[in-house]
Protein backbone atom coordinates (compact mmCIF):
# COMPACT_ATOMS: atom_id res chain seq x y z
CA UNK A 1 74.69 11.94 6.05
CA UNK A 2 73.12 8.94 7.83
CA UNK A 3 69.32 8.70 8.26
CA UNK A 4 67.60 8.23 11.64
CA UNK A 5 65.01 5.80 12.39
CA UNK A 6 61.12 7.31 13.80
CA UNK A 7 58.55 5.45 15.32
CA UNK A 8 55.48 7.08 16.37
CA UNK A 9 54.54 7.88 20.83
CA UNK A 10 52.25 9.74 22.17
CA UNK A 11 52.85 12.02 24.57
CA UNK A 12 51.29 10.88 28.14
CA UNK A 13 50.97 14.26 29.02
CA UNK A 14 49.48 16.55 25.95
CA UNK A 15 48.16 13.46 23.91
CA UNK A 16 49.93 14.67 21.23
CA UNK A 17 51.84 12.02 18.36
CA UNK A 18 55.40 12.78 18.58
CA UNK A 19 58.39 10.90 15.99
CA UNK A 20 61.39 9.91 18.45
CA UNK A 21 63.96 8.60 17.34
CA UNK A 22 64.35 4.81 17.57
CA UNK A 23 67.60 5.60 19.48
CA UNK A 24 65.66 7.10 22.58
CA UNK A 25 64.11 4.01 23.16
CA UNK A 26 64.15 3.50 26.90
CA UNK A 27 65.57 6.94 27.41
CA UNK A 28 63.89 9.83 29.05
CA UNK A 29 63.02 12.42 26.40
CA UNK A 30 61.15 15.42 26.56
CA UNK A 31 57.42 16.02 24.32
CA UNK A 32 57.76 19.54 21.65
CA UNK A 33 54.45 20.58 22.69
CA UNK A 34 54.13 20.45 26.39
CA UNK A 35 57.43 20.12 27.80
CA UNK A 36 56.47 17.05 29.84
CA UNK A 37 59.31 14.55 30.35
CA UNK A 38 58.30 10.82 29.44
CA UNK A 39 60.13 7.86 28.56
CA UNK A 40 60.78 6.70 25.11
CA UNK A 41 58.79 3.41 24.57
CA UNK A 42 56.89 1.37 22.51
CA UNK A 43 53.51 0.97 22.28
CA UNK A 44 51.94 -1.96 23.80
CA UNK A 45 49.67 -3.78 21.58
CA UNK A 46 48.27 -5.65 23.81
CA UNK A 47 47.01 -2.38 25.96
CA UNK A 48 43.59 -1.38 24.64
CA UNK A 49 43.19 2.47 24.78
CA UNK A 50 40.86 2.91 26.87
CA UNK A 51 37.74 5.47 24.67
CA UNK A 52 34.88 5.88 27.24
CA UNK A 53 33.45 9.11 28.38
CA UNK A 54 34.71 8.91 31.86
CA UNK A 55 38.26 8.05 30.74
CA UNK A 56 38.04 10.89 28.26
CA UNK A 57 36.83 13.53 31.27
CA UNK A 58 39.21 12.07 33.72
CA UNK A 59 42.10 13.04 31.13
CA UNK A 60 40.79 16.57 30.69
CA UNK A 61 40.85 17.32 34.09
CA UNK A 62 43.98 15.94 34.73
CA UNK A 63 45.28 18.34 31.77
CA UNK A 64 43.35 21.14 33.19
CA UNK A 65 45.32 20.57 36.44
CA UNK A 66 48.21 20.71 35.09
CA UNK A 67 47.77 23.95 33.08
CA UNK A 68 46.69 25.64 36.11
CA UNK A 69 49.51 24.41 37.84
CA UNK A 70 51.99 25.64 35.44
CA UNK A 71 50.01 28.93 34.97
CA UNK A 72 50.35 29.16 39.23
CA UNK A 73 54.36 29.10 38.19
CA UNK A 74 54.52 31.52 35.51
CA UNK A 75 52.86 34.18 37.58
């Protein structure tokens, strides 16, 4: 049985470190935790991550959104 290939992405949605398979590069895949549909890249080396407070709360409300949005859906 032949072996796949992982890298490491993060999900731009949930944050959360996913393995996808090398052959998804470029492809849209979808993350295991959230759902969200991304595409397989990557990373950028040259992109710093970007730590500071206001970056940090910008992401949680933009997660918050979306889990009320997706609550608004369910109901």
């Amino acid at each position: 049985m032949p072996q796949s290939t992982f890298y490491v992405q993060t999900c731009p949605t949930c944050c959360r470190a996913l393995e996808v398979r090398v052959w998804y590069l470029g492809r849209e895949v979808m993350c295991r935790h959230c759902g969200a549909p991304f595409i397989a890249s990557l990373p950028d080396v040259n992109a710093g991550t970007d730590l500071s407070d206001s970056a940090l709360m910008r992401r949680a409300d933009e997660l918050l959104e979306i889990a009320e949005r997706q609550r608004h859906v369910q109901a």
